[in-house]
PDB file of N, CA and C in Angstrom:
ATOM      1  N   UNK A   1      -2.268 -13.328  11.700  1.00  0.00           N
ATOM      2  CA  UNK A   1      -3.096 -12.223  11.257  1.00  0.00           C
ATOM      3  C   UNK A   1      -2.451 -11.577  10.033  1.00  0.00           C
ATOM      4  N   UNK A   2      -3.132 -11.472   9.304  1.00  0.00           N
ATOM      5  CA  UNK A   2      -2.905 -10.724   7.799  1.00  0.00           C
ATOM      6  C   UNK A   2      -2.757  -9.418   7.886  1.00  0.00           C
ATOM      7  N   UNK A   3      -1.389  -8.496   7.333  1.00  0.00           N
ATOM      8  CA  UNK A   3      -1.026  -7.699   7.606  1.00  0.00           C
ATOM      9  C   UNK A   3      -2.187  -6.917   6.551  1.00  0.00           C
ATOM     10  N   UNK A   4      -2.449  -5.596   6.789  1.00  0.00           N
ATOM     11  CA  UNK A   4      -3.358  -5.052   6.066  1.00  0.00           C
ATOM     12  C   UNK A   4      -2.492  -4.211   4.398  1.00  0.00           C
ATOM     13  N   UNK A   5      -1.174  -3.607   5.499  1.00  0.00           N
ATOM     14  CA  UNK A   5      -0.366  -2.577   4.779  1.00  0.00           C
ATOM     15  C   UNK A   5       0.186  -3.556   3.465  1.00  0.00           C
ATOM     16  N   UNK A   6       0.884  -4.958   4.277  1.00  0.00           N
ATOM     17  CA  UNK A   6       1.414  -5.696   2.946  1.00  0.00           C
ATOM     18  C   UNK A   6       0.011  -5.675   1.548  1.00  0.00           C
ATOM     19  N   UNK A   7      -1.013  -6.718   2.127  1.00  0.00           N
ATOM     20  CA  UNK A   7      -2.015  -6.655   1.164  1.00  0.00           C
ATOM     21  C   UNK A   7      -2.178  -5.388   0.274  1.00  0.00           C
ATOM     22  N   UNK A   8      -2.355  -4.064   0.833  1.00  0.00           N
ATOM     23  CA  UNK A   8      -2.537  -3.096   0.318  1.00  0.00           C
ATOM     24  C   UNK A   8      -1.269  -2.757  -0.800  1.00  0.00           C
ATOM     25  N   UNK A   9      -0.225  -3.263  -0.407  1.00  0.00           N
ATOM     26  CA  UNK A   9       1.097  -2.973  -1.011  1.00  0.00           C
ATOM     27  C   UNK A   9       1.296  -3.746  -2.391  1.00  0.00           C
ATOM     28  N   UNK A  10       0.354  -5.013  -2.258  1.00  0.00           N
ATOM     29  CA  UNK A  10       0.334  -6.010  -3.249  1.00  0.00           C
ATOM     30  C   UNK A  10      -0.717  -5.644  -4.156  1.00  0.00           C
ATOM     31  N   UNK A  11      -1.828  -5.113  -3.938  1.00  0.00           N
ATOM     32  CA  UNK A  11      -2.630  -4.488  -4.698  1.00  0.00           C
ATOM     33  C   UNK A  11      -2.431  -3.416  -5.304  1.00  0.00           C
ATOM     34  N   UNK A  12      -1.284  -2.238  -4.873  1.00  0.00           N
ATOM     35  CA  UNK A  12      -1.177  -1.114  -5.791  1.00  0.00           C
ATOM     36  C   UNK A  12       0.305  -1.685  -6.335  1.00  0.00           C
ATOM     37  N   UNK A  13       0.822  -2.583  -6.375  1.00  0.00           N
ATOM     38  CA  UNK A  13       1.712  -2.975  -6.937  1.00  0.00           C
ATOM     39  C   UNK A  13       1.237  -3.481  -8.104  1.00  0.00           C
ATOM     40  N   UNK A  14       0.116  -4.526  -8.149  1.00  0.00           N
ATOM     41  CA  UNK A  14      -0.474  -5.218  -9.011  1.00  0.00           C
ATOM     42  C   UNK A  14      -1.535  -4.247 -10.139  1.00  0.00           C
ATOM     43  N   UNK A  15      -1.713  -3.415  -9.384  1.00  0.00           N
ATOM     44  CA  UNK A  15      -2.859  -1.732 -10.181  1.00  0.00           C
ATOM     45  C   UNK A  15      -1.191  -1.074 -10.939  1.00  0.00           C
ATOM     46  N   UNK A  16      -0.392  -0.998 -10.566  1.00  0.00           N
ATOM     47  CA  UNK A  16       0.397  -0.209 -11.241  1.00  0.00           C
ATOM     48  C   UNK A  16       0.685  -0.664 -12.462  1.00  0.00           C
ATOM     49  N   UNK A  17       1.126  -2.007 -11.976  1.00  0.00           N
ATOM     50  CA  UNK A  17       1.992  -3.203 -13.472  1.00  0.00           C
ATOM     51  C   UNK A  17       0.852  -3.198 -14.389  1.00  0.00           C
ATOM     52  N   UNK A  18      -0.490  -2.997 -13.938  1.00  0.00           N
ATOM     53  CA  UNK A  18      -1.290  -3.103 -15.090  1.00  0.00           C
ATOM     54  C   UNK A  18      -2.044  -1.822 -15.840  1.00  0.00           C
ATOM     55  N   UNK A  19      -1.224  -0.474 -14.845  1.00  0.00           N
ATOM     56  CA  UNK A  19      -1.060   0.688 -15.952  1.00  0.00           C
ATOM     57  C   UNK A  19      -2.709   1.321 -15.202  1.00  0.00           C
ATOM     58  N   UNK A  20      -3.089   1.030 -14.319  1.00  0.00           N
ATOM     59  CA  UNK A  20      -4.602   1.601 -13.853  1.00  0.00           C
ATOM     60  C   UNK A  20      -4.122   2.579 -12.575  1.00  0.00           C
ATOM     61  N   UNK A  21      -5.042   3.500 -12.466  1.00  0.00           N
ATOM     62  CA  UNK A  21      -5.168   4.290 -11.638  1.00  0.00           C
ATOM     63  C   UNK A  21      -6.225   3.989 -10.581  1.00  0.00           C
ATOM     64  N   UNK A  22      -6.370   4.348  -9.300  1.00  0.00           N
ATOM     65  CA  UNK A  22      -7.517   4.045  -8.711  1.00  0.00           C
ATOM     66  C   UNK A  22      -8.729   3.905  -9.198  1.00  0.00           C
ATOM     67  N   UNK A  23      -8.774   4.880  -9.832  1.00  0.00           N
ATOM     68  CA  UNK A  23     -10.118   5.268 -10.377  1.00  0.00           C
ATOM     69  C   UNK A  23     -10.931   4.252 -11.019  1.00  0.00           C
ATOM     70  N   UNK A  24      -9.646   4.220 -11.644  1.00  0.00           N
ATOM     71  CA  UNK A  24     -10.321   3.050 -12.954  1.00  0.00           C
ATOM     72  C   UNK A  24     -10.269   1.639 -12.689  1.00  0.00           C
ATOM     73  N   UNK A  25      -9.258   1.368 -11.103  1.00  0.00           N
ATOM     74  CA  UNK A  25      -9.633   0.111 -10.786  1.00  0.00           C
ATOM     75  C   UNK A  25     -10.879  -0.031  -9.941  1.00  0.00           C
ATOM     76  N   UNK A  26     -11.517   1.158  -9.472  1.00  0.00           N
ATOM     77  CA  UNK A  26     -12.617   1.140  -8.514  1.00  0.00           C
ATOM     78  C   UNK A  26     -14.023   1.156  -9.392  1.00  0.00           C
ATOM     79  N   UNK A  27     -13.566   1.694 -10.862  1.00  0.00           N
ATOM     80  CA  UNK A  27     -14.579   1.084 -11.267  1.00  0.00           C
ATOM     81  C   UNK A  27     -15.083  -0.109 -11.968  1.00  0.00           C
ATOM     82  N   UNK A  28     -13.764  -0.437 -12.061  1.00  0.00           N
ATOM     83  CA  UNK A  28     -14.029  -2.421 -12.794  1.00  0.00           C
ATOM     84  C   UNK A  28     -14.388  -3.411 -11.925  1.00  0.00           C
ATOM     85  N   UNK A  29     -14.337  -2.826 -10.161  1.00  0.00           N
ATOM     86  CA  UNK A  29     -14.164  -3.402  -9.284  1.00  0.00           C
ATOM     87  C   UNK A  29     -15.662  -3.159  -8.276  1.00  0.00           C
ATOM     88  N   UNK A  30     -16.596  -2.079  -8.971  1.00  0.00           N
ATOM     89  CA  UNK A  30     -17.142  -1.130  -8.300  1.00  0.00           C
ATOM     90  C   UNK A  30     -16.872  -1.095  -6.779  1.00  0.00           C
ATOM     91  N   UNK A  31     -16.135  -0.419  -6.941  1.00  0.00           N
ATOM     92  CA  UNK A  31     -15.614  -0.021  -5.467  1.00  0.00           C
ATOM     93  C   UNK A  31     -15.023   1.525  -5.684  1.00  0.00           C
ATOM     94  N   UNK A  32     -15.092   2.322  -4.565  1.00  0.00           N
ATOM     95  CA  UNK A  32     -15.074   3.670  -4.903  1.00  0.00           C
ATOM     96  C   UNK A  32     -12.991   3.525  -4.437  1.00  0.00           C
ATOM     97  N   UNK A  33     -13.016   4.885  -5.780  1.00  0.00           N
ATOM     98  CA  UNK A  33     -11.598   4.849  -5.351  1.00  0.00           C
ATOM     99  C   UNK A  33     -10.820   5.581  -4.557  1.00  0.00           C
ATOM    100  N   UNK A  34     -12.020   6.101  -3.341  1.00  0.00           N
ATOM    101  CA  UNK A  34     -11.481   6.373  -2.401  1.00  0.00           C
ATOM    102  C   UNK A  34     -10.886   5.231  -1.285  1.00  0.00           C
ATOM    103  N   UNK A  35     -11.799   3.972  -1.762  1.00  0.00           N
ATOM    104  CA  UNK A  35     -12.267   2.635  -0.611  1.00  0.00           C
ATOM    105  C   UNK A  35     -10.651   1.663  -1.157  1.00  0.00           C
ATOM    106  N   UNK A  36     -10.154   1.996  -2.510  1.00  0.00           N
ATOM    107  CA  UNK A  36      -9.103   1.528  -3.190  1.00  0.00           C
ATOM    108  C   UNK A  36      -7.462   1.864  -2.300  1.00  0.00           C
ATOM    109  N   UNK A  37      -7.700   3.431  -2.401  1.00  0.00           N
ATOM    110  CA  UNK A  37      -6.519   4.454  -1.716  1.00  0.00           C
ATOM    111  C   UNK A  37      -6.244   3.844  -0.065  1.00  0.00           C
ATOM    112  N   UNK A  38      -7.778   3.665   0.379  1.00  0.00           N
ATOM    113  CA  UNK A  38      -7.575   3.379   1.491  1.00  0.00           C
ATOM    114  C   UNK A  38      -7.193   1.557   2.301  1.00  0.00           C
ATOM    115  N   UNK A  39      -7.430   0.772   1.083  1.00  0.00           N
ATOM    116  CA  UNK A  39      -6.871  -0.343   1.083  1.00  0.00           C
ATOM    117  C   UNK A  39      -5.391  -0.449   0.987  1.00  0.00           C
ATOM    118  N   UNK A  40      -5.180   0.403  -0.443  1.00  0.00           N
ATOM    119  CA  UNK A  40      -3.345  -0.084  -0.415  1.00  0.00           C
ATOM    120  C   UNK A  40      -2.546   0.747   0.356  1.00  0.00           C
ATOM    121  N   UNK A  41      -3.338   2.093   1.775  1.00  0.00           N
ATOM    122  CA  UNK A  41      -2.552   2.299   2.287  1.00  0.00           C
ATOM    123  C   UNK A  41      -2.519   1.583   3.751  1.00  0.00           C
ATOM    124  N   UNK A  42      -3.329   0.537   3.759  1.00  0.00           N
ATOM    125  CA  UNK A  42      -3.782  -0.183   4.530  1.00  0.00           C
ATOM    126  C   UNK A  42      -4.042   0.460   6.091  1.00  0.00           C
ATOM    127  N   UNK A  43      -5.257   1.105   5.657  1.00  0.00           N
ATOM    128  CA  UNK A  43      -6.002   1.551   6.491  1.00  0.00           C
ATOM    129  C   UNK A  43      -6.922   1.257   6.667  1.00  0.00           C
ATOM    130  N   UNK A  44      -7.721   0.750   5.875  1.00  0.00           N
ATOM    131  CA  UNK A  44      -8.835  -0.517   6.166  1.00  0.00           C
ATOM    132  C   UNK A  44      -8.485  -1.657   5.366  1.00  0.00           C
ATOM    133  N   UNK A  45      -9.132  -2.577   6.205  1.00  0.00           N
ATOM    134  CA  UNK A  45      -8.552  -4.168   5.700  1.00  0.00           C
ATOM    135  C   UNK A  45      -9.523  -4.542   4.772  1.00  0.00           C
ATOM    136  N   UNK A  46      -8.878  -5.897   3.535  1.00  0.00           N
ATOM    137  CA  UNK A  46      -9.204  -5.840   2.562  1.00  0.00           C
ATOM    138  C   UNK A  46     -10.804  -7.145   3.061  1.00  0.00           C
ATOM    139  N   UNK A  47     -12.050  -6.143   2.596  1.00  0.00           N
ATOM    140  CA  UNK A  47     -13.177  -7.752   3.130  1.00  0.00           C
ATOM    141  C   UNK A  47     -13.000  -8.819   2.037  1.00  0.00           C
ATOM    142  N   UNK A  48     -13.524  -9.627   2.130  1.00  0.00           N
ATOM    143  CA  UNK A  48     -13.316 -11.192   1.332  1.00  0.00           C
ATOM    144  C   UNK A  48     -14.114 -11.024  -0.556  1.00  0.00           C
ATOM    145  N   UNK A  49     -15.412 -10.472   0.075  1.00  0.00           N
ATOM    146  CA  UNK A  49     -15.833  -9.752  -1.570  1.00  0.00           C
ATOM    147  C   UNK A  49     -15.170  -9.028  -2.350  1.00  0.00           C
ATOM    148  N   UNK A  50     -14.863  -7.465  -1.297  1.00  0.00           N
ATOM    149  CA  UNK A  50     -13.698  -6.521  -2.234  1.00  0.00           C
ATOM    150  C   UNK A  50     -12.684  -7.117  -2.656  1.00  0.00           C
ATOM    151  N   UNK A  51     -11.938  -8.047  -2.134  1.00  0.00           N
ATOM    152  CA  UNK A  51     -11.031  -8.679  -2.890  1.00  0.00           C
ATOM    153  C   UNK A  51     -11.191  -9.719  -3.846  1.00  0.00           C
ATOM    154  N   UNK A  52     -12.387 -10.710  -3.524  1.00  0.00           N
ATOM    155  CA  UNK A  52     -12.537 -11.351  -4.668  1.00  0.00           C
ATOM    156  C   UNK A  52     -12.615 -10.084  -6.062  1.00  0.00           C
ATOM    157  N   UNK A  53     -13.527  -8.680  -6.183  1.00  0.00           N
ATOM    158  CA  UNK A  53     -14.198  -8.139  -7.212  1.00  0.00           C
ATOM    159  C   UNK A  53     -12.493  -7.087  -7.694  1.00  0.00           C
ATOM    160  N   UNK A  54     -11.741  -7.081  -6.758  1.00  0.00           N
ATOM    161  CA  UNK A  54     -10.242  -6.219  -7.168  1.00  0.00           C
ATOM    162  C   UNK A  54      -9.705  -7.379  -7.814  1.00  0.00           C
ATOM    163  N   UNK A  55      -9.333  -8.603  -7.669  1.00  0.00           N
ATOM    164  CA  UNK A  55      -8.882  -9.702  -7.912  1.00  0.00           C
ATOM    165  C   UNK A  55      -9.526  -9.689  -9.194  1.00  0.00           C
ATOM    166  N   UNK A  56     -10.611  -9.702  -9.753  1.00  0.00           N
ATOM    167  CA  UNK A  56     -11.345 -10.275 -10.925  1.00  0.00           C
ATOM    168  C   UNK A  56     -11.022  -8.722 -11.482  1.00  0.00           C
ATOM    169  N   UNK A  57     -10.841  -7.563 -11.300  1.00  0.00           N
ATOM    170  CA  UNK A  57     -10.802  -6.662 -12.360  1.00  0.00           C
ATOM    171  C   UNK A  57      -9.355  -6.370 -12.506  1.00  0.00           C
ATOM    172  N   UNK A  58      -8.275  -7.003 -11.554  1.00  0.00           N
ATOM    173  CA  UNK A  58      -6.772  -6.853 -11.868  1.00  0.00           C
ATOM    174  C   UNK A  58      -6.625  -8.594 -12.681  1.00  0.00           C
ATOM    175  N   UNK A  59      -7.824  -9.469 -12.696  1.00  0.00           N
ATOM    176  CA  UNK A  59      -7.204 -10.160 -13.495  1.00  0.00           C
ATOM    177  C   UNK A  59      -6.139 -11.482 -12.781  1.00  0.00           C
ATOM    178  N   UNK A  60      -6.398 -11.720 -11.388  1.00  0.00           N
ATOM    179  CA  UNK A  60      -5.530 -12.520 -10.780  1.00  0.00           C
ATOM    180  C   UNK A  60      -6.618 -12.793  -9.641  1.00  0.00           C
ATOM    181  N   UNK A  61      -6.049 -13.940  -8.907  1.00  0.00           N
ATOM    182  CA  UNK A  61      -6.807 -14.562  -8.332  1.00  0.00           C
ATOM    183  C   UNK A  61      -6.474 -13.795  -6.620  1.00  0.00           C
ATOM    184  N   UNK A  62      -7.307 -13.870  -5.003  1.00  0.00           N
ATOM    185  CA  UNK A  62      -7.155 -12.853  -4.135  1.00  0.00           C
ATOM    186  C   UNK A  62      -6.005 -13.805  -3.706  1.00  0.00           C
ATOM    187  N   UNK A  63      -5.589 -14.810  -4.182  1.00  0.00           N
ATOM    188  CA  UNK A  63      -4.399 -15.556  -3.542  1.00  0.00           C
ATOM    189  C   UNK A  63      -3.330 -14.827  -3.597  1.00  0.00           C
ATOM    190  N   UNK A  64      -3.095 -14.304  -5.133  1.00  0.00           N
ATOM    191  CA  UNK A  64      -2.172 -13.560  -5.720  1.00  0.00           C
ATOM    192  C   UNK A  64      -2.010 -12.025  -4.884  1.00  0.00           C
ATOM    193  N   UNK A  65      -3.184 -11.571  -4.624  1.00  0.00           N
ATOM    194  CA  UNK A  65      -3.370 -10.408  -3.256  1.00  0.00           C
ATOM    195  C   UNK A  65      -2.938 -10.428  -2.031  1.00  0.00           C
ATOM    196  N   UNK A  66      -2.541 -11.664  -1.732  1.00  0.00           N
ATOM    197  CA  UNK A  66      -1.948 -12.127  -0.484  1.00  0.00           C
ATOM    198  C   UNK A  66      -1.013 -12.832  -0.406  1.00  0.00           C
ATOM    199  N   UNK A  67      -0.574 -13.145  -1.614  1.00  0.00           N
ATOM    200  CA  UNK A  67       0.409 -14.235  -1.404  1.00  0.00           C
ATOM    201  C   UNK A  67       1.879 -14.027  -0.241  1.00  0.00           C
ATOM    202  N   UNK A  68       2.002 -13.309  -0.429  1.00  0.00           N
ATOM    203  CA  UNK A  68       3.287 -12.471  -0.170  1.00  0.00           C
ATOM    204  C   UNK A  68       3.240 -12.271   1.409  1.00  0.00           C
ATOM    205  N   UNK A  69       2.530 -11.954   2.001  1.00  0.00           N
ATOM    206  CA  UNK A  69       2.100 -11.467   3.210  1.00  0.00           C
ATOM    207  C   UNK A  69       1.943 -13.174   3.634  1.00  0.00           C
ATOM    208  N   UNK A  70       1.358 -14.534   3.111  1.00  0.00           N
ATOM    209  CA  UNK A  70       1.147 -15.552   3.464  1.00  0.00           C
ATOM    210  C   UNK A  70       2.224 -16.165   3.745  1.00  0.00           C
ATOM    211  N   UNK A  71       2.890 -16.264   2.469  1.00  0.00           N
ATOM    212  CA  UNK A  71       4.524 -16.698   2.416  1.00  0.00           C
ATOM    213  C   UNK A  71       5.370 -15.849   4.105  1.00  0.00           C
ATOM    214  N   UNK A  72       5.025 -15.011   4.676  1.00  0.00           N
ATOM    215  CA  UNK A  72       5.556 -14.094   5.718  1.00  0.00           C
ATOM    216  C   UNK A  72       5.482 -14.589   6.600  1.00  0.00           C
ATOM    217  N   UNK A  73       4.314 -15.109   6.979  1.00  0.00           N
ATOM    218  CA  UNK A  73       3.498 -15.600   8.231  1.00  0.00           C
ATOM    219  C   UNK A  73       4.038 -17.210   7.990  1.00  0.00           C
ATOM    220  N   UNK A  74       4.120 -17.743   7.105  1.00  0.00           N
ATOM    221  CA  UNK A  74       4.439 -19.297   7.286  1.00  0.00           C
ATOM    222  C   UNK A  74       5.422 -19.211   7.442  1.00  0.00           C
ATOM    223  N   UNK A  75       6.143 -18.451   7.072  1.00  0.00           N
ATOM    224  CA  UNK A  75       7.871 -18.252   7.416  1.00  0.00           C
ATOM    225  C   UNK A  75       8.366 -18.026   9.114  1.00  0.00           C
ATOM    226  N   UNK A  76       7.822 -18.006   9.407  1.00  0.00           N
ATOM    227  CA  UNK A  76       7.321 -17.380  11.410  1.00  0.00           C
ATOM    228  C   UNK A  76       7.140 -18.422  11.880  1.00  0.00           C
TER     229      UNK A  76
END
């Protein structure tokens, strides 16, 4: 099972390096940036669309959104 908090952790990691604020990733992403806040504090889990449309407005693929958390679990 896919941790929610890592994902979320990889996404405002990936919003930071690229200098965006919620805001402005929720709107390249249309996704509200309240629905953003509440992803990378992983409080709701990321659905398969929202991440494809965060993925396409950070510019990386949702692999790259998870990688990290994947690499975790195969390591187990």
């Amino acid at each position: 099972m896919i941790n929610n908090e890592k994902v979320g952790e990889n996404i405002r990691l990936l919003r930071v390096a690229k200098k965006m604020s919620q805001e402005k990733l929720g709107q390249k992403a249309n996704v509200s940036a309240a629905m953003i806040g509440y992803i990378e504090k992983g409080l709701k889990p990321l659905p398969l669309k929202t991440g494809y449309l965060i993925a396409k407005a950070l510019d990386c693929t949702v692999d790259e959104l998870i990688e990290k958390e994947c690499q975790i679990i195969a390591e187990k």
